[in-house]
PDB file of N, CA and C in Angstrom:
ATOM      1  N   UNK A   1     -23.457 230.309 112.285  1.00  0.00           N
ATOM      2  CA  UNK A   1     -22.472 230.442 111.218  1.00  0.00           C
ATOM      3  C   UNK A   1     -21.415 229.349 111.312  1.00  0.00           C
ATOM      4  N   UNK A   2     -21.615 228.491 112.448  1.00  0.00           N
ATOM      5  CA  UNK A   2     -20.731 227.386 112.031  1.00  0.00           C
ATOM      6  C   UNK A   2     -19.317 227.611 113.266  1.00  0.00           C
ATOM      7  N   UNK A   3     -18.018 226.736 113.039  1.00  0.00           N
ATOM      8  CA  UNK A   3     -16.941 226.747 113.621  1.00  0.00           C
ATOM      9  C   UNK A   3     -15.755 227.218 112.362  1.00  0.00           C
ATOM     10  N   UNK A   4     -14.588 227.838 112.757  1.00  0.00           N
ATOM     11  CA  UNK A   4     -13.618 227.842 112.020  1.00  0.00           C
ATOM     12  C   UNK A   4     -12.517 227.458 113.093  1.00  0.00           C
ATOM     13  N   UNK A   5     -11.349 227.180 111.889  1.00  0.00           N
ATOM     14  CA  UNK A   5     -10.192 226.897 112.824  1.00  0.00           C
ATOM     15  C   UNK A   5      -8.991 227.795 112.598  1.00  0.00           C
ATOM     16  N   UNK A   6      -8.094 228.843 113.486  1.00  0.00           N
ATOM     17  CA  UNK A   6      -6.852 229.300 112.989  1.00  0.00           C
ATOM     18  C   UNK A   6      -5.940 228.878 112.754  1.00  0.00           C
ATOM     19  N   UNK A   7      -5.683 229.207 111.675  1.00  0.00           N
ATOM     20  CA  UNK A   7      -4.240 228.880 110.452  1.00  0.00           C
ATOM     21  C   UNK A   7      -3.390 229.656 110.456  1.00  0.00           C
ATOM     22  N   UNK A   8      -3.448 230.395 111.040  1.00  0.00           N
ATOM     23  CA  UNK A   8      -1.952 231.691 111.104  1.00  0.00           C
ATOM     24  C   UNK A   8      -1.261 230.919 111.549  1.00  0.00           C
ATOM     25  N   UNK A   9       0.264 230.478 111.307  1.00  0.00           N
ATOM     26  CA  UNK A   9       1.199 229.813 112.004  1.00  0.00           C
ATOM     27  C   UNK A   9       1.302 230.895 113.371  1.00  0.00           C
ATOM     28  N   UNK A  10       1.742 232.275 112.991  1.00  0.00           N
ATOM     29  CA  UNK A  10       1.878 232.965 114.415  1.00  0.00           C
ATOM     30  C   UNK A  10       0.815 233.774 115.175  1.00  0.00           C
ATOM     31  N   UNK A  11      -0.257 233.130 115.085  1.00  0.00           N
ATOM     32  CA  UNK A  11      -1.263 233.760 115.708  1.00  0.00           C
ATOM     33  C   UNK A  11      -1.719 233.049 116.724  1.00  0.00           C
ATOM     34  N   UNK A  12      -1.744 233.722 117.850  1.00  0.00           N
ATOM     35  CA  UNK A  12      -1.735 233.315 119.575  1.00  0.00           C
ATOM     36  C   UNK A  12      -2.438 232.068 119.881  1.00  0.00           C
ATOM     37  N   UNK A  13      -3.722 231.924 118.931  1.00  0.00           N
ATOM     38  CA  UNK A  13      -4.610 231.652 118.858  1.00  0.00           C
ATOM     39  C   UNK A  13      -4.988 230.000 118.203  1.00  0.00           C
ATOM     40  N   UNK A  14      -3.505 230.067 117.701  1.00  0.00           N
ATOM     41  CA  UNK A  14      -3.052 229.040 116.504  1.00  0.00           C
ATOM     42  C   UNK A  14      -3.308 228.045 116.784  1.00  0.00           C
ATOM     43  N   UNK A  15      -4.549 227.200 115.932  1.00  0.00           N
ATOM     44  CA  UNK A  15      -5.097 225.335 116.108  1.00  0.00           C
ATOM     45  C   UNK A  15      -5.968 225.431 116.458  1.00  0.00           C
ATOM     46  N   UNK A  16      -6.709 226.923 116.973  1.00  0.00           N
ATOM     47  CA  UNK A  16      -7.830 226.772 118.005  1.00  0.00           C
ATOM     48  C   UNK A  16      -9.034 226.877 117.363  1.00  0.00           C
ATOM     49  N   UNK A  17     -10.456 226.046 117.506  1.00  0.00           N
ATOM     50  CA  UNK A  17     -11.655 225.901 116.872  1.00  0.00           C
ATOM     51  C   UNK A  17     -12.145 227.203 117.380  1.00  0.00           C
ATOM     52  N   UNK A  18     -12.931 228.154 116.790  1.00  0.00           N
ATOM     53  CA  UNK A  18     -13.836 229.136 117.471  1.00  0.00           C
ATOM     54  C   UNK A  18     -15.344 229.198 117.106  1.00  0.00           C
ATOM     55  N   UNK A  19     -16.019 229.764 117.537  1.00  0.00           N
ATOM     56  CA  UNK A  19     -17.533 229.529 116.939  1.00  0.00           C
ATOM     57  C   UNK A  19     -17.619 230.951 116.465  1.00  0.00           C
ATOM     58  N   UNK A  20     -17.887 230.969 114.677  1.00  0.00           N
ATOM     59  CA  UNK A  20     -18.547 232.549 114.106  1.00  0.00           C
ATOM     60  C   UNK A  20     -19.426 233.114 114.735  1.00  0.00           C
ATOM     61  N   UNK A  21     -19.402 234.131 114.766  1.00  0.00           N
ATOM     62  CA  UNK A  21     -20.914 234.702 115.283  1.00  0.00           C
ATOM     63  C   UNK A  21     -21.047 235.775 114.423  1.00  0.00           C
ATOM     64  N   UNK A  22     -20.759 236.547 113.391  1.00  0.00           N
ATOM     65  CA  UNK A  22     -20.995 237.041 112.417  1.00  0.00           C
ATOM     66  C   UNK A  22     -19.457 237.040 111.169  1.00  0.00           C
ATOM     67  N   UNK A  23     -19.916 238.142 109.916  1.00  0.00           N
ATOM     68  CA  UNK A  23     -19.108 238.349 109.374  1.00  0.00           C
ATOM     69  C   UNK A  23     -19.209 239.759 108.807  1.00  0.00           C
ATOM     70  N   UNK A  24     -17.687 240.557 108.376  1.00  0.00           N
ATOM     71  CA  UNK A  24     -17.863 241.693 108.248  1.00  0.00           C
ATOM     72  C   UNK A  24     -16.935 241.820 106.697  1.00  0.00           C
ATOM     73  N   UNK A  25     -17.252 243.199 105.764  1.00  0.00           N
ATOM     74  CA  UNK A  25     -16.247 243.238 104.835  1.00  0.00           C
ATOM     75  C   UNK A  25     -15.658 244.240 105.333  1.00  0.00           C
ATOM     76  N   UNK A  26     -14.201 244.348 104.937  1.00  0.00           N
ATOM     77  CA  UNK A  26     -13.255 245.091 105.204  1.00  0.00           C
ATOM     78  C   UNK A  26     -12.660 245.152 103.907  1.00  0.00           C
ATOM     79  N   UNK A  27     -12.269 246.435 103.192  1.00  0.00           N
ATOM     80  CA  UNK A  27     -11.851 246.575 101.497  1.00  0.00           C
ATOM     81  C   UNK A  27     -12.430 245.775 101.206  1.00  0.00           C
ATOM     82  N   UNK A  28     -11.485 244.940 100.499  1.00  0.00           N
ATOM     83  CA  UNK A  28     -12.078 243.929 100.140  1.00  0.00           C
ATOM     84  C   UNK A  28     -12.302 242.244 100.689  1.00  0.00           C
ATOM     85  N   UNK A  29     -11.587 242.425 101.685  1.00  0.00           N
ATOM     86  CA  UNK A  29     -11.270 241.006 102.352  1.00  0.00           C
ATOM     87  C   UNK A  29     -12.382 240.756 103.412  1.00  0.00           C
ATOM     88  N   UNK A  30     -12.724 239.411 103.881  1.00  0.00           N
ATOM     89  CA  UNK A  30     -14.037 239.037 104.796  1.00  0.00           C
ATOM     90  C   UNK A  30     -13.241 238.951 105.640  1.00  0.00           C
ATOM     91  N   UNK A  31     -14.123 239.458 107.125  1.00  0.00           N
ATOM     92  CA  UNK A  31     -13.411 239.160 108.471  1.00  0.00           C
ATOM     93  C   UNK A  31     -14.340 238.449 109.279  1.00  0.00           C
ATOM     94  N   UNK A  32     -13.811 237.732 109.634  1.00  0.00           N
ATOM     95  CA  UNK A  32     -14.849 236.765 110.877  1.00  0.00           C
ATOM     96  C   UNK A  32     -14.324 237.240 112.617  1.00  0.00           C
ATOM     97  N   UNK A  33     -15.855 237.269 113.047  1.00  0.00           N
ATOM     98  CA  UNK A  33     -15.999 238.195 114.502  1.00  0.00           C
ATOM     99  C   UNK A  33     -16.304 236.321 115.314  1.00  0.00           C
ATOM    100  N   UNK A  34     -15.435 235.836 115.964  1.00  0.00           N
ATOM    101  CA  UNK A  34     -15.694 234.607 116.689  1.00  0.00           C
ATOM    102  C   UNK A  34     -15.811 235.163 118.046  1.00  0.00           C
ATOM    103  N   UNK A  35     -16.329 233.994 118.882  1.00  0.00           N
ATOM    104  CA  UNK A  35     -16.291 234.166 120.038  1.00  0.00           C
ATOM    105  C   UNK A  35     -15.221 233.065 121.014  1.00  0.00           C
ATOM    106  N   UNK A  36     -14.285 233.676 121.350  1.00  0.00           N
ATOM    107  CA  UNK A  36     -13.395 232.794 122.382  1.00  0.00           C
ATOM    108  C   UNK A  36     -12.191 233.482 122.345  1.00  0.00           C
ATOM    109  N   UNK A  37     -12.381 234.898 122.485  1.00  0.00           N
ATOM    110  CA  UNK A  37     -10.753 235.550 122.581  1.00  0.00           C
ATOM    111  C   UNK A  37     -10.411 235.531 123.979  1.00  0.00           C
ATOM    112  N   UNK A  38      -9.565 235.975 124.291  1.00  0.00           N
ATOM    113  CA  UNK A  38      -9.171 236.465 126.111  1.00  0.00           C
ATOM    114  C   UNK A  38      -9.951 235.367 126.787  1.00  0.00           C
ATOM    115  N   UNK A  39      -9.016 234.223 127.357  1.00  0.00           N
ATOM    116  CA  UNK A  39      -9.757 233.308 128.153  1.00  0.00           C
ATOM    117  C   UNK A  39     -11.517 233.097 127.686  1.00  0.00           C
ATOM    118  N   UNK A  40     -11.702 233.164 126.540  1.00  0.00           N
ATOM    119  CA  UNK A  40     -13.052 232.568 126.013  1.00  0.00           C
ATOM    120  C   UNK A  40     -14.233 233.875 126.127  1.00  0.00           C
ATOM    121  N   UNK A  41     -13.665 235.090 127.153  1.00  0.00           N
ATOM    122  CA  UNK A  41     -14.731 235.968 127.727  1.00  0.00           C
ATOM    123  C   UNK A  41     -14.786 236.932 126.441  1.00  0.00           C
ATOM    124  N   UNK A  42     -13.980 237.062 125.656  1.00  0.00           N
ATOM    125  CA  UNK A  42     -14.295 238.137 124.663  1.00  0.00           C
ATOM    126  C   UNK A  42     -14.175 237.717 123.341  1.00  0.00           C
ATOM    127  N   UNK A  43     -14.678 238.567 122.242  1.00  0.00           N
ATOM    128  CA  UNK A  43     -14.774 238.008 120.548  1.00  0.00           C
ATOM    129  C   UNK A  43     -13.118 238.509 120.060  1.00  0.00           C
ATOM    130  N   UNK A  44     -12.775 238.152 118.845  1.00  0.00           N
ATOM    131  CA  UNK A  44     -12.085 237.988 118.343  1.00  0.00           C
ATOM    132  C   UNK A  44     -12.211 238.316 117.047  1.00  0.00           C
ATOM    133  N   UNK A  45     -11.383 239.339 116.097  1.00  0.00           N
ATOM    134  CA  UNK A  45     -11.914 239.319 114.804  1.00  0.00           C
ATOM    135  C   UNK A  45     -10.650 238.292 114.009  1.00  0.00           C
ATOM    136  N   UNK A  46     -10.845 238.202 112.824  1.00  0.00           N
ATOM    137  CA  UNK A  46     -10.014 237.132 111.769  1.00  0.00           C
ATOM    138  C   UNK A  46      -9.619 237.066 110.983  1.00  0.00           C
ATOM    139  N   UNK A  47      -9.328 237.798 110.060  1.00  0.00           N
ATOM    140  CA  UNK A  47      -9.200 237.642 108.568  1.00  0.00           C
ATOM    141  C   UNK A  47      -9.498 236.491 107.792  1.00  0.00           C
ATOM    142  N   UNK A  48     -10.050 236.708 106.998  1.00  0.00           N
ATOM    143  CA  UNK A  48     -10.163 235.443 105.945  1.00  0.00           C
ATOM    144  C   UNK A  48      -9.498 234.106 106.229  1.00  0.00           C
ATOM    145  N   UNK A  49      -7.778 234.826 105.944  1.00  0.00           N
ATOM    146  CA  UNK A  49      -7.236 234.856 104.929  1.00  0.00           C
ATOM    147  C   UNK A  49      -6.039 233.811 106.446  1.00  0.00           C
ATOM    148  N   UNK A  50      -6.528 233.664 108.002  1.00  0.00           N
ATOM    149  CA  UNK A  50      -5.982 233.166 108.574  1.00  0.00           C
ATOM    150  C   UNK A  50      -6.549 232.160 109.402  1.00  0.00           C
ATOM    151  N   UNK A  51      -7.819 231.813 108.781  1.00  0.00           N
ATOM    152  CA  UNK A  51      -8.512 230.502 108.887  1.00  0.00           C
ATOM    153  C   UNK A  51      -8.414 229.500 108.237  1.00  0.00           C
ATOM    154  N   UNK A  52      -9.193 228.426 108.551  1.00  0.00           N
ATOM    155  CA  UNK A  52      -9.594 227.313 107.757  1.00  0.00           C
ATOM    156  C   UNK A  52     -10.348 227.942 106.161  1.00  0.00           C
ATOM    157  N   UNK A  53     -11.250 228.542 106.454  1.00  0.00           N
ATOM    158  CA  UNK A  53     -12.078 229.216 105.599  1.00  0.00           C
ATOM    159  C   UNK A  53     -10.883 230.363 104.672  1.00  0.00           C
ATOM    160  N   UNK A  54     -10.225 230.202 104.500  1.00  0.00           N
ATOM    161  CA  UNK A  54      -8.988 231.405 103.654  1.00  0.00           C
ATOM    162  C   UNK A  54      -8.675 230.167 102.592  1.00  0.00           C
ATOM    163  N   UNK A  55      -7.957 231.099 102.118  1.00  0.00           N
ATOM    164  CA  UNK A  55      -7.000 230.212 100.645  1.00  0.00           C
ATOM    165  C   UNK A  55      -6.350 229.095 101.549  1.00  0.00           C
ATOM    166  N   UNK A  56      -5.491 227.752 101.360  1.00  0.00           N
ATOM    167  CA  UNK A  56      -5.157 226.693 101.659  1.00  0.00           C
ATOM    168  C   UNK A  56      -3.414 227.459 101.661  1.00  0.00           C
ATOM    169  N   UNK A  57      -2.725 227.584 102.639  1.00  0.00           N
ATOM    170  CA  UNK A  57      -1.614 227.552 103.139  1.00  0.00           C
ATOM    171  C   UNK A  57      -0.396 227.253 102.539  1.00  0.00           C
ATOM    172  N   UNK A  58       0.928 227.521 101.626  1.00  0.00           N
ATOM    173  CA  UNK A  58       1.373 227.473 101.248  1.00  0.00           C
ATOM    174  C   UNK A  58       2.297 226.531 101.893  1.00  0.00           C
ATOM    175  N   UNK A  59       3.528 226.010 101.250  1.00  0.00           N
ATOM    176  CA  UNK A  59       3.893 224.726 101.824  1.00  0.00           C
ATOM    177  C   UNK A  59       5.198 225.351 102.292  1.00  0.00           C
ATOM    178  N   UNK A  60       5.569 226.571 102.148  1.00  0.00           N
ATOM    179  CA  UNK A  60       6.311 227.143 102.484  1.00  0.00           C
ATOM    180  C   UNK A  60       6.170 228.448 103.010  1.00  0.00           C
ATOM    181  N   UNK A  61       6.898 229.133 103.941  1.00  0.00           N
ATOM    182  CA  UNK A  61       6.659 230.462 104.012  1.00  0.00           C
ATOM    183  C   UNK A  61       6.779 231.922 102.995  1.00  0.00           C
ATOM    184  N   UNK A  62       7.698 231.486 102.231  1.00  0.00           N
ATOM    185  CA  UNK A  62       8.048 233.143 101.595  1.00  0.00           C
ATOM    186  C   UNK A  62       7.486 232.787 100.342  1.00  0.00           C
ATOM    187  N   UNK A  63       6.713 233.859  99.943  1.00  0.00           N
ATOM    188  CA  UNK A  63       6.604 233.711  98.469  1.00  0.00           C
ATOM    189  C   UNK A  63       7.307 234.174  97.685  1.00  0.00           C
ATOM    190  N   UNK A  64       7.478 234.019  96.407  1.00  0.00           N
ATOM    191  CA  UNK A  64       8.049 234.972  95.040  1.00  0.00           C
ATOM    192  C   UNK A  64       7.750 236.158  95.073  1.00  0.00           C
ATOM    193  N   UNK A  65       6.605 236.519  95.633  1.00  0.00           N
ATOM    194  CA  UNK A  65       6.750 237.935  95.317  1.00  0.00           C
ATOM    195  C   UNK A  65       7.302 238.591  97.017  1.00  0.00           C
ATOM    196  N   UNK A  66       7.041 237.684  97.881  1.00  0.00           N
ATOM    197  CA  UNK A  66       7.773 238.350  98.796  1.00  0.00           C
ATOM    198  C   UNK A  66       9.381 238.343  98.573  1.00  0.00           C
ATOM    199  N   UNK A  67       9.735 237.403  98.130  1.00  0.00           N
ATOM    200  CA  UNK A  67      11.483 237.305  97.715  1.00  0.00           C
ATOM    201  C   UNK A  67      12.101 238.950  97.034  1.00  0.00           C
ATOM    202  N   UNK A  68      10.722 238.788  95.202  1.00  0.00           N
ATOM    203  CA  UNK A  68      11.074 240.083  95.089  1.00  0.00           C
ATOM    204  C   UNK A  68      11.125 241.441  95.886  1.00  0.00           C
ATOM    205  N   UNK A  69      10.331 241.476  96.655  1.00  0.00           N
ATOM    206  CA  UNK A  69      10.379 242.944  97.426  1.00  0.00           C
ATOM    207  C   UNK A  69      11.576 242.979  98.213  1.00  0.00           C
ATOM    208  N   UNK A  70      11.738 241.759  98.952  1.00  0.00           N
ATOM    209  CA  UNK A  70      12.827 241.916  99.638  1.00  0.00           C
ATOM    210  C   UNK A  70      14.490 242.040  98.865  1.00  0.00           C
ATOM    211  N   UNK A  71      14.266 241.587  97.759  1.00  0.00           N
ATOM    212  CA  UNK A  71      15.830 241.789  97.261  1.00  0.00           C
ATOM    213  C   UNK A  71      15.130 243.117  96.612  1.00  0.00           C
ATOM    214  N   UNK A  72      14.458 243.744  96.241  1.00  0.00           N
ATOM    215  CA  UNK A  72      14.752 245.150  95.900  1.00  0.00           C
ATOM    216  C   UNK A  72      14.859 245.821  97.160  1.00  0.00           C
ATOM    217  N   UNK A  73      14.214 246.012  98.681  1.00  0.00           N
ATOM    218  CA  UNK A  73      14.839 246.345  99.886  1.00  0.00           C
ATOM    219  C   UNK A  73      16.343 246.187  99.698  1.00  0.00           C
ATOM    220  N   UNK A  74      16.831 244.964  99.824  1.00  0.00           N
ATOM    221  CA  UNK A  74      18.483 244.817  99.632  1.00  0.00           C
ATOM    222  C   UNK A  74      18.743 245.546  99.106  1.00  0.00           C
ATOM    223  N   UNK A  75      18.503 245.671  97.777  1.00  0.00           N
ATOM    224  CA  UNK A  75      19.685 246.817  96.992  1.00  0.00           C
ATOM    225  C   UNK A  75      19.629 248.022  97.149  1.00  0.00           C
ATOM    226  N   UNK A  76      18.397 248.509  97.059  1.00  0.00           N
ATOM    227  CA  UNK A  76      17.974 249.780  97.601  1.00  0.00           C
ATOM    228  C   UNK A  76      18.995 250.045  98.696  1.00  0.00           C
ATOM    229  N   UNK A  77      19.607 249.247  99.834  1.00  0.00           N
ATOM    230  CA  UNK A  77      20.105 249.740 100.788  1.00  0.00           C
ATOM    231  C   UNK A  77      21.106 249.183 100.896  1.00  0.00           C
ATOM    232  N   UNK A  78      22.169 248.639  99.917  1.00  0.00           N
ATOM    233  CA  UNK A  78      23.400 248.898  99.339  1.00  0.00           C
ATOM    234  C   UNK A  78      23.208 249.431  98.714  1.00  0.00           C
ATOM    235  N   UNK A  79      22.528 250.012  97.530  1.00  0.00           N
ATOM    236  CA  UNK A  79      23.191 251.103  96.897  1.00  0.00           C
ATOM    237  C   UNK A  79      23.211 252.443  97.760  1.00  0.00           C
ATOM    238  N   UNK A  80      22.685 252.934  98.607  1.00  0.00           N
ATOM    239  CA  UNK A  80      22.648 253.785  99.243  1.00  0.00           C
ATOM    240  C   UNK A  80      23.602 254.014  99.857  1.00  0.00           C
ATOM    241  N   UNK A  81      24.184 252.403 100.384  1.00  0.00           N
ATOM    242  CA  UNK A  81      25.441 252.506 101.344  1.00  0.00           C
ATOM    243  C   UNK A  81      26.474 252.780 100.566  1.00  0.00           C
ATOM    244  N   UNK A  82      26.788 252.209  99.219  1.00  0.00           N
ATOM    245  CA  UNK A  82      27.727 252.583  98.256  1.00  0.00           C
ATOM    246  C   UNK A  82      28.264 253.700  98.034  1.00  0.00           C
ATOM    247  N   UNK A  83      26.325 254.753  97.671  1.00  0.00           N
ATOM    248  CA  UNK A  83      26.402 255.842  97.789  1.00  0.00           C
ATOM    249  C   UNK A  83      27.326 256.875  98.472  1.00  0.00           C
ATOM    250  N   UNK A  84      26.976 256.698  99.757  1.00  0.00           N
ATOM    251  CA  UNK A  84      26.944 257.121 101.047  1.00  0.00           C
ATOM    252  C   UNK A  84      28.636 257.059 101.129  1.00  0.00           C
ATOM    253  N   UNK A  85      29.419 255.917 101.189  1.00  0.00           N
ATOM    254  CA  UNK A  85      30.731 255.987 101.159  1.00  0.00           C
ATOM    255  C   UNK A  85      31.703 256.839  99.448  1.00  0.00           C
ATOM    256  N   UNK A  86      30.892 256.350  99.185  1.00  0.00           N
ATOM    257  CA  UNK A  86      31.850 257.312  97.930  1.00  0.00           C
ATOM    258  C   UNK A  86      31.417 259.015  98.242  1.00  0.00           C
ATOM    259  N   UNK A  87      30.320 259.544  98.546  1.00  0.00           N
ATOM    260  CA  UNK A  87      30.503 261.237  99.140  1.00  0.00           C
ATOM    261  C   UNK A  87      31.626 261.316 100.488  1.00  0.00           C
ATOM    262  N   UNK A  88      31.779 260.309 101.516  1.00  0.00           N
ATOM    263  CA  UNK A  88      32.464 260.240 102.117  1.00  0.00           C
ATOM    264  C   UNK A  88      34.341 260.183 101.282  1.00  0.00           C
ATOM    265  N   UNK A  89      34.272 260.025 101.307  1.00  0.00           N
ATOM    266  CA  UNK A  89      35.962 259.627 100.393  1.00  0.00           C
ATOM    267  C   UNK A  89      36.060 260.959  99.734  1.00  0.00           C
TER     268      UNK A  89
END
């Protein structure tokens, strides 16, 4: 099945060539089972989606839609705090 390389910026594993030795579906996403985890003695599974073989890497970290979730987190938890002090008072 070839070599892939990891693309996760934070994955332990990160830059390192591995050799496939199969592939599995998971929902909907492909996972690759390599061999070279733990000092080379054990496999490793992968996501797609944190290889060479995944979508091509964004040039930045956060996306738009991660921005949105996180400013609705924010408010969600000021308004709560808002909340929270005006029953107080």
């Amino acid at each position: 099945m070839g070599y892939l390389t990891i693309t996760h910026p934070f994955h332990p594993l990160f830059g390192r060539r591995l050799p496939v030795l199969f592939t599995r579906k998971r929902a909907a996403a492909v996972v690759f089972v390599c061999e070279g985890g733990l000092a080379g003695r054990a496999t490793v599974s992968l996501a797609g989606s944190w290889t060479d073989r995944g979508p091509a890497p964004a040039a930045y970290r956060l996306s738009l839609e991660g921005l949105m979730v996180l400013d609705t987190l924010v408010a969600a938890i000021v308004d709560l705090r808002l909340r929270e002090a005006d029953h107080l008072v």
